[in-house]
C-alpha atoms as a PDB file:
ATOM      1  CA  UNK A   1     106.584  97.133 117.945  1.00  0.00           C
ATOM      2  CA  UNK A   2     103.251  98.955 117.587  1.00  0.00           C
ATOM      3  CA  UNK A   3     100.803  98.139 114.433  1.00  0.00           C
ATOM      4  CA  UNK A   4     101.002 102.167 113.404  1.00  0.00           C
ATOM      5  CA  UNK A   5     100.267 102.893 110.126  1.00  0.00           C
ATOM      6  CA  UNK A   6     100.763 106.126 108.001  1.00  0.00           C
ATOM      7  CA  UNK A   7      98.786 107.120 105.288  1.00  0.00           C
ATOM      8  CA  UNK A   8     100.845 108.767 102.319  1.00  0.00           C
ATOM      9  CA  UNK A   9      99.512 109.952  98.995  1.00  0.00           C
ATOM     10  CA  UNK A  10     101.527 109.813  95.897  1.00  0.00           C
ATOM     11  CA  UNK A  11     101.390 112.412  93.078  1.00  0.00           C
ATOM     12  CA  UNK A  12      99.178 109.893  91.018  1.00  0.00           C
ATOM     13  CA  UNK A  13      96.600 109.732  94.124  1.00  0.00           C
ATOM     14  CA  UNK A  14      97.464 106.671  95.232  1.00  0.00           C
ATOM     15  CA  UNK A  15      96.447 106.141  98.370  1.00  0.00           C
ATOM     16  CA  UNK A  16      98.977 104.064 100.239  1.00  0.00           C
ATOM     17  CA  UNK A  17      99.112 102.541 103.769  1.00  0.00           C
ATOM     18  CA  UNK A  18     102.447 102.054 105.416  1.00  0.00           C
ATOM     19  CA  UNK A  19     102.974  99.710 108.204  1.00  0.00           C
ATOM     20  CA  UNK A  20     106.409  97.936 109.819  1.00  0.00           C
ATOM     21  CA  UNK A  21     107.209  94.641 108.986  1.00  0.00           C
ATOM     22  CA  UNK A  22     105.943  91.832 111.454  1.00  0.00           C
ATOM     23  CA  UNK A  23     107.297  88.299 111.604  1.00  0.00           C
ATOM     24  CA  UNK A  24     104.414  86.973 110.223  1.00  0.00           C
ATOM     25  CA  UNK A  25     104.899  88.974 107.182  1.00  0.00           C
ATOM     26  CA  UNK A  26     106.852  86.222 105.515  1.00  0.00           C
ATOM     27  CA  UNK A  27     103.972  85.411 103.027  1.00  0.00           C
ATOM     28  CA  UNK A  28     103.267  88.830 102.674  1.00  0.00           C
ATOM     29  CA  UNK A  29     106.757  89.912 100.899  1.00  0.00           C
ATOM     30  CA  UNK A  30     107.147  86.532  98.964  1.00  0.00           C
ATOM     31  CA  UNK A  31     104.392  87.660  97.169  1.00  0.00           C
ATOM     32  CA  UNK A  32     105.183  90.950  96.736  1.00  0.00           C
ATOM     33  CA  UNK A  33     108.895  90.136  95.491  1.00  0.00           C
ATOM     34  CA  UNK A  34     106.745  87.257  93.075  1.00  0.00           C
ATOM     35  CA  UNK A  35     105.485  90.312  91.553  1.00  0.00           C
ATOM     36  CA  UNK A  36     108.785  92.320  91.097  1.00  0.00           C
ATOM     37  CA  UNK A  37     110.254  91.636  87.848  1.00  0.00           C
ATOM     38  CA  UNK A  38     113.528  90.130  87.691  1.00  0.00           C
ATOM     39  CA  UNK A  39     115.268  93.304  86.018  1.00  0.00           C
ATOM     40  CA  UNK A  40     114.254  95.477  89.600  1.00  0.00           C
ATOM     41  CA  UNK A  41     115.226  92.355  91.698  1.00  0.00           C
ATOM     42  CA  UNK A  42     118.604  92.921  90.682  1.00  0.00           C
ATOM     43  CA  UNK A  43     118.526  96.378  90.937  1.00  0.00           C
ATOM     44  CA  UNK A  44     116.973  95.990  94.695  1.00  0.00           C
ATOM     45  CA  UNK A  45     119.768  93.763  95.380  1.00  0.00           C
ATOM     46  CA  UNK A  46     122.318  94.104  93.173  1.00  0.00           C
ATOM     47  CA  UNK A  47     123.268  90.368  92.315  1.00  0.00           C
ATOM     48  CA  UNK A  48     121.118  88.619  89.909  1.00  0.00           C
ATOM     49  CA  UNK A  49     118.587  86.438  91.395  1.00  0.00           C
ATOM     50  CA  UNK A  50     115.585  84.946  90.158  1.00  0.00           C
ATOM     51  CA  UNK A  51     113.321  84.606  93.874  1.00  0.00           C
ATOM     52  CA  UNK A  52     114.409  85.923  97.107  1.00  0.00           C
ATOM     53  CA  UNK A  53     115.661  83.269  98.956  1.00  0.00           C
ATOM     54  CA  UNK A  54     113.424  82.949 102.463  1.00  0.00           C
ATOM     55  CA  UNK A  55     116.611  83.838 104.808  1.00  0.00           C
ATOM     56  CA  UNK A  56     116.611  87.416 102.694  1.00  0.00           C
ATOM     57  CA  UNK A  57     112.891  87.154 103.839  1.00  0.00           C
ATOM     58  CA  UNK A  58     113.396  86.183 107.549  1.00  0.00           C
ATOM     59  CA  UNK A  59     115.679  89.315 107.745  1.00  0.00           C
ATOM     60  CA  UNK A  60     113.336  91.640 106.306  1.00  0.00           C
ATOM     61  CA  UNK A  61     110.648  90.495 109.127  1.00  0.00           C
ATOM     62  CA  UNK A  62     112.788  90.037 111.822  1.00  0.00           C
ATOM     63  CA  UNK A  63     114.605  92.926 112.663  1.00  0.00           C
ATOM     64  CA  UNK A  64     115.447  94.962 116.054  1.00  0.00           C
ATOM     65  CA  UNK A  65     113.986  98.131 114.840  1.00  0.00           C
ATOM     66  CA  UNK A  66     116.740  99.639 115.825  1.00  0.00           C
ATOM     67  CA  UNK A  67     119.574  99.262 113.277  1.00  0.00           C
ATOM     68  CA  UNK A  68     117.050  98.234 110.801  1.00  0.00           C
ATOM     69  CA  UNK A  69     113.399  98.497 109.788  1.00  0.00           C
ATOM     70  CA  UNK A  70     111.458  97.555 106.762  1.00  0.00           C
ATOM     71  CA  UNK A  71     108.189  98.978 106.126  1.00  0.00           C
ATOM     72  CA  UNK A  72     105.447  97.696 103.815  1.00  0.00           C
ATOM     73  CA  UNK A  73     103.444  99.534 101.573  1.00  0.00           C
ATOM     74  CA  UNK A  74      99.865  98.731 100.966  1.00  0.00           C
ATOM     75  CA  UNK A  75      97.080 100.256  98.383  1.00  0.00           C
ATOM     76  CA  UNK A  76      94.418 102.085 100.789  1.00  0.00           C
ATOM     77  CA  UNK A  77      91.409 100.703  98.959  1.00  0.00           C
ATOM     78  CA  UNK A  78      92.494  97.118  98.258  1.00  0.00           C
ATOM     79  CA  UNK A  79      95.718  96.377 101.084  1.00  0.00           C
ATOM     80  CA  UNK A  80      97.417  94.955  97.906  1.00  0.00           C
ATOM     81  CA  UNK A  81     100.985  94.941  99.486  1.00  0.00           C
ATOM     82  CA  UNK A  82     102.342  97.221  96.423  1.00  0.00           C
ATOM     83  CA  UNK A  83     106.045  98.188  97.750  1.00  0.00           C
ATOM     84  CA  UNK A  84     108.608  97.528 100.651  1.00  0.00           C
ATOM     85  CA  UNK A  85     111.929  99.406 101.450  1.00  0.00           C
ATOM     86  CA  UNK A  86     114.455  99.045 104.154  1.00  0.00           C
ATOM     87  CA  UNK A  87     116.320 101.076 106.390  1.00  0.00           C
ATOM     88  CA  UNK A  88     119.723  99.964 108.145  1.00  0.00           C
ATOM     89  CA  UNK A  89     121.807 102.175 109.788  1.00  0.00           C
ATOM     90  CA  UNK A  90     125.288 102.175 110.852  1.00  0.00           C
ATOM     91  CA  UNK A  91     126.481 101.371 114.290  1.00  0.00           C
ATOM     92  CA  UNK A  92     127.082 104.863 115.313  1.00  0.00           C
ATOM     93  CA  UNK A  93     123.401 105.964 114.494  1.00  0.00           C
ATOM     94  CA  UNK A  94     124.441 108.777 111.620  1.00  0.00           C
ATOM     95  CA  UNK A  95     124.164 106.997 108.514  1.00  0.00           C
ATOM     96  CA  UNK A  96     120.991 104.793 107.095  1.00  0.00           C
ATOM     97  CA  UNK A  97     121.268 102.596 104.057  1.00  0.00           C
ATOM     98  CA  UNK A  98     118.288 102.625 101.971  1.00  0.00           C
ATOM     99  CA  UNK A  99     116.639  99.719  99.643  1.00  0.00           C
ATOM    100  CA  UNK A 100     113.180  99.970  98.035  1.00  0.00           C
ATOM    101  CA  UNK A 101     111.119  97.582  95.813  1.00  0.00           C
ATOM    102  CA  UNK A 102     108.189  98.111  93.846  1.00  0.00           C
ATOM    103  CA  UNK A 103     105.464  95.673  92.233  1.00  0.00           C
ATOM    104  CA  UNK A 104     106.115  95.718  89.135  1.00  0.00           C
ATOM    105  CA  UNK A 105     102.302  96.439  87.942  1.00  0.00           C
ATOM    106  CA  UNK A 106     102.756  99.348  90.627  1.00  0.00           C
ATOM    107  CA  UNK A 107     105.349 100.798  88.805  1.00  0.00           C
ATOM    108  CA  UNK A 108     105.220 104.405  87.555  1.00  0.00           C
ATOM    109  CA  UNK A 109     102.667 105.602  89.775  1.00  0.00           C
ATOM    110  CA  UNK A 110     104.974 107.249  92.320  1.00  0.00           C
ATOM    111  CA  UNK A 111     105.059 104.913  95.201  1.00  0.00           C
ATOM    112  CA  UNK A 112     108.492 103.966  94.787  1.00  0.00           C
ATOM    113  CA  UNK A 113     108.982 108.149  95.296  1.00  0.00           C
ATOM    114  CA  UNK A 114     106.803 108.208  98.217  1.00  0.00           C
ATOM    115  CA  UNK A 115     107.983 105.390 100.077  1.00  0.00           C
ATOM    116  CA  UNK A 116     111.421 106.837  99.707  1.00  0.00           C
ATOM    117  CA  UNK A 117     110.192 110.175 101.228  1.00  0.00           C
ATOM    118  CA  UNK A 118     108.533 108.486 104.022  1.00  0.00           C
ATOM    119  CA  UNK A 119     111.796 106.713 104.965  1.00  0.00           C
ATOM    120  CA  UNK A 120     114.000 109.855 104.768  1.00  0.00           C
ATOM    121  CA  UNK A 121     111.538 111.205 107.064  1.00  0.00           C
ATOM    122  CA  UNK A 122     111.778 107.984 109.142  1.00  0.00           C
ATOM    123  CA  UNK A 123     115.524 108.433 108.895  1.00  0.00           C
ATOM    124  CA  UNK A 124     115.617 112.278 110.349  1.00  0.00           C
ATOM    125  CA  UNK A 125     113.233 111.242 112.971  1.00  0.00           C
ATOM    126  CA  UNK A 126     115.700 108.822 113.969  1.00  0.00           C
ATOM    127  CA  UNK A 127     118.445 111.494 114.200  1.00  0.00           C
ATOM    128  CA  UNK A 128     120.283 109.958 111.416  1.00  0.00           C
ATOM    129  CA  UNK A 129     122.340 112.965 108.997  1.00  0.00           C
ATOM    130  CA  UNK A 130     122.610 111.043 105.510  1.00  0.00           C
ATOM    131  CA  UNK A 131     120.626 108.602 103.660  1.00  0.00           C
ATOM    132  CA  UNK A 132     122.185 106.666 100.861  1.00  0.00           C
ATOM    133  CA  UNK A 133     121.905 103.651  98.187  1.00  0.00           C
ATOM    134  CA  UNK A 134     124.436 101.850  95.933  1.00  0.00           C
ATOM    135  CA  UNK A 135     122.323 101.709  92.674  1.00  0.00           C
ATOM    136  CA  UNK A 136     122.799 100.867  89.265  1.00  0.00           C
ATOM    137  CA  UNK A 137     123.965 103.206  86.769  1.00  0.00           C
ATOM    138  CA  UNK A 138     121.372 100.684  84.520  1.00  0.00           C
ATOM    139  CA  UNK A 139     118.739 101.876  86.883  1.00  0.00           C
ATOM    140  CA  UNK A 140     117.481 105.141  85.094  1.00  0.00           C
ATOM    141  CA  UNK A 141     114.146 105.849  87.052  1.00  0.00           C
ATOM    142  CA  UNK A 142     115.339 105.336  90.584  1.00  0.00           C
ATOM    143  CA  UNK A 143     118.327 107.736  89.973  1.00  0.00           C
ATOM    144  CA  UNK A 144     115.896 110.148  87.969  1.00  0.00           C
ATOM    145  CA  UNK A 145     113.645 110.205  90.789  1.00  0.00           C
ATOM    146  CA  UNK A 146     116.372 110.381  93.544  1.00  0.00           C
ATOM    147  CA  UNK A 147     118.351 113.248  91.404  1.00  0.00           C
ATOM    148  CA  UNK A 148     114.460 114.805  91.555  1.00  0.00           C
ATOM    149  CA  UNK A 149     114.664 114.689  95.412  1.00  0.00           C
ATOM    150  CA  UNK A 150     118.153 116.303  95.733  1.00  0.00           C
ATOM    151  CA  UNK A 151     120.206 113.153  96.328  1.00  0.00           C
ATOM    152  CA  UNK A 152     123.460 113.497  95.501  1.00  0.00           C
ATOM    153  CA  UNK A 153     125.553 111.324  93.025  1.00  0.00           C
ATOM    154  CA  UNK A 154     128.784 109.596  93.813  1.00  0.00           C
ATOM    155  CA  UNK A 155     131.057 107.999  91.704  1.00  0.00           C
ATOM    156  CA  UNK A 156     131.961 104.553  93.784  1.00  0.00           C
ATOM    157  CA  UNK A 157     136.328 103.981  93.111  1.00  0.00           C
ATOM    158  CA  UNK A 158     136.885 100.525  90.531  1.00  0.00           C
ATOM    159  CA  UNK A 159     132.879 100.168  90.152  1.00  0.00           C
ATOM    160  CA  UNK A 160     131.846 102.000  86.872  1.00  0.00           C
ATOM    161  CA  UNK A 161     128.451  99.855  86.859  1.00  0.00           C
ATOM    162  CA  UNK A 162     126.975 101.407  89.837  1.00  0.00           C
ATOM    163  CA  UNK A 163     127.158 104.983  91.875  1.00  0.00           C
ATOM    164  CA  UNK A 164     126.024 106.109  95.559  1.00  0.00           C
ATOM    165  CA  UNK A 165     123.286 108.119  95.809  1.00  0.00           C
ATOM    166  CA  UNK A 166     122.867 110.256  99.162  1.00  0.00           C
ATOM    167  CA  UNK A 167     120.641 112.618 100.832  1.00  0.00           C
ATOM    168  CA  UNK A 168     121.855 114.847 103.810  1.00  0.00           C
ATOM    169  CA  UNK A 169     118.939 115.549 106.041  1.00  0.00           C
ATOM    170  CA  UNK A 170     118.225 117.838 108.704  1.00  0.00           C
ATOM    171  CA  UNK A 171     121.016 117.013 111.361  1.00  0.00           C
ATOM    172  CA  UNK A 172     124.474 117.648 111.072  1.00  0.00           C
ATOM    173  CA  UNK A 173     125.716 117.754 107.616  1.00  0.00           C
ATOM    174  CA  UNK A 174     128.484 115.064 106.627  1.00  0.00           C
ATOM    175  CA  UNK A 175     131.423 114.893 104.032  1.00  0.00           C
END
């Protein structure tokens, strides 16, 4: 995999740096999911969990790039690792699952909004139709911010506590 980066600026002029995960970023997203409080760890992963165990790591950093990526966010001016989000797609190619994490002194400076516009960009260039996430109904900004971005809502059957949130994109549209 190449080292490309792309340079993205959120609405609070942020400057951010985004790069693909490398094996050696182990280090790299400890720390950043150090810094992610334990409310948005849970909402990243929906289970309760006080660290991110290293094999959730060593999947983040070793992937095929083709079912999944993760990309890594950095600040421009510092490259303080401020964000990460994932992309995993289903085996026929259509769909992409999306997960996204934000330092938690990062927060509310739209980085968690940019990074998911980069990846649904990602996702279209891949040829992929939908985008989605199973988030909590707890988790007021992400689904403010992905109701902003014309993601649709979806009530998920014997789960009141959390909803699917998707995003049709360019390709053929899906049910």
């Amino acid at each position: 995999m190449s080292d490309t980066h792309w340079s993205r600026t959120t609405w609070k002029d942020i400057q951010l740096l985004i790069r693909t995960a490398r094996p050696d970023d182990a280090p790299i997203l400890e720390d950043l999911f150090h810094n992610v409080n334990p409310e948005e760890l849970r909402f990243r992963f929906l289970t309760s969990l006080s660290k991110v165990q290293p094999e959730e790591i060593r999947r983040m950093t070793h992937v095929d790039h083709q079912s999944a990526e993760t990309y890594i966010a950095f600040t421009a001016d510092t490259r303080l690792p401020v964000a990460t989000a994932m992309l995993a797609t289903d085996t026929e190619g259509k769909r992409g699952e999306v997960a996204i994490s934000v330092r938690s002194d990062h927060r509310d400076l739209g980085i968690g909004r940019e990074l998911l516009a980069f990846v649904a960009e990602q996702a279209e260039a891949r040829g992929l139709d939908v985008i989605e996430s199973i988030e909590s109904r707890a988790n007021r900004d992400a689904l403010a911010v992905e109701r902003d971005m014309a993601f649709t809502m979806i009530d998920i059957p014997g789960d009141p506590s959390a909803v699917l949130v998707r995003k049709e994109l360019g390709g053929r549209r899906t049910g």
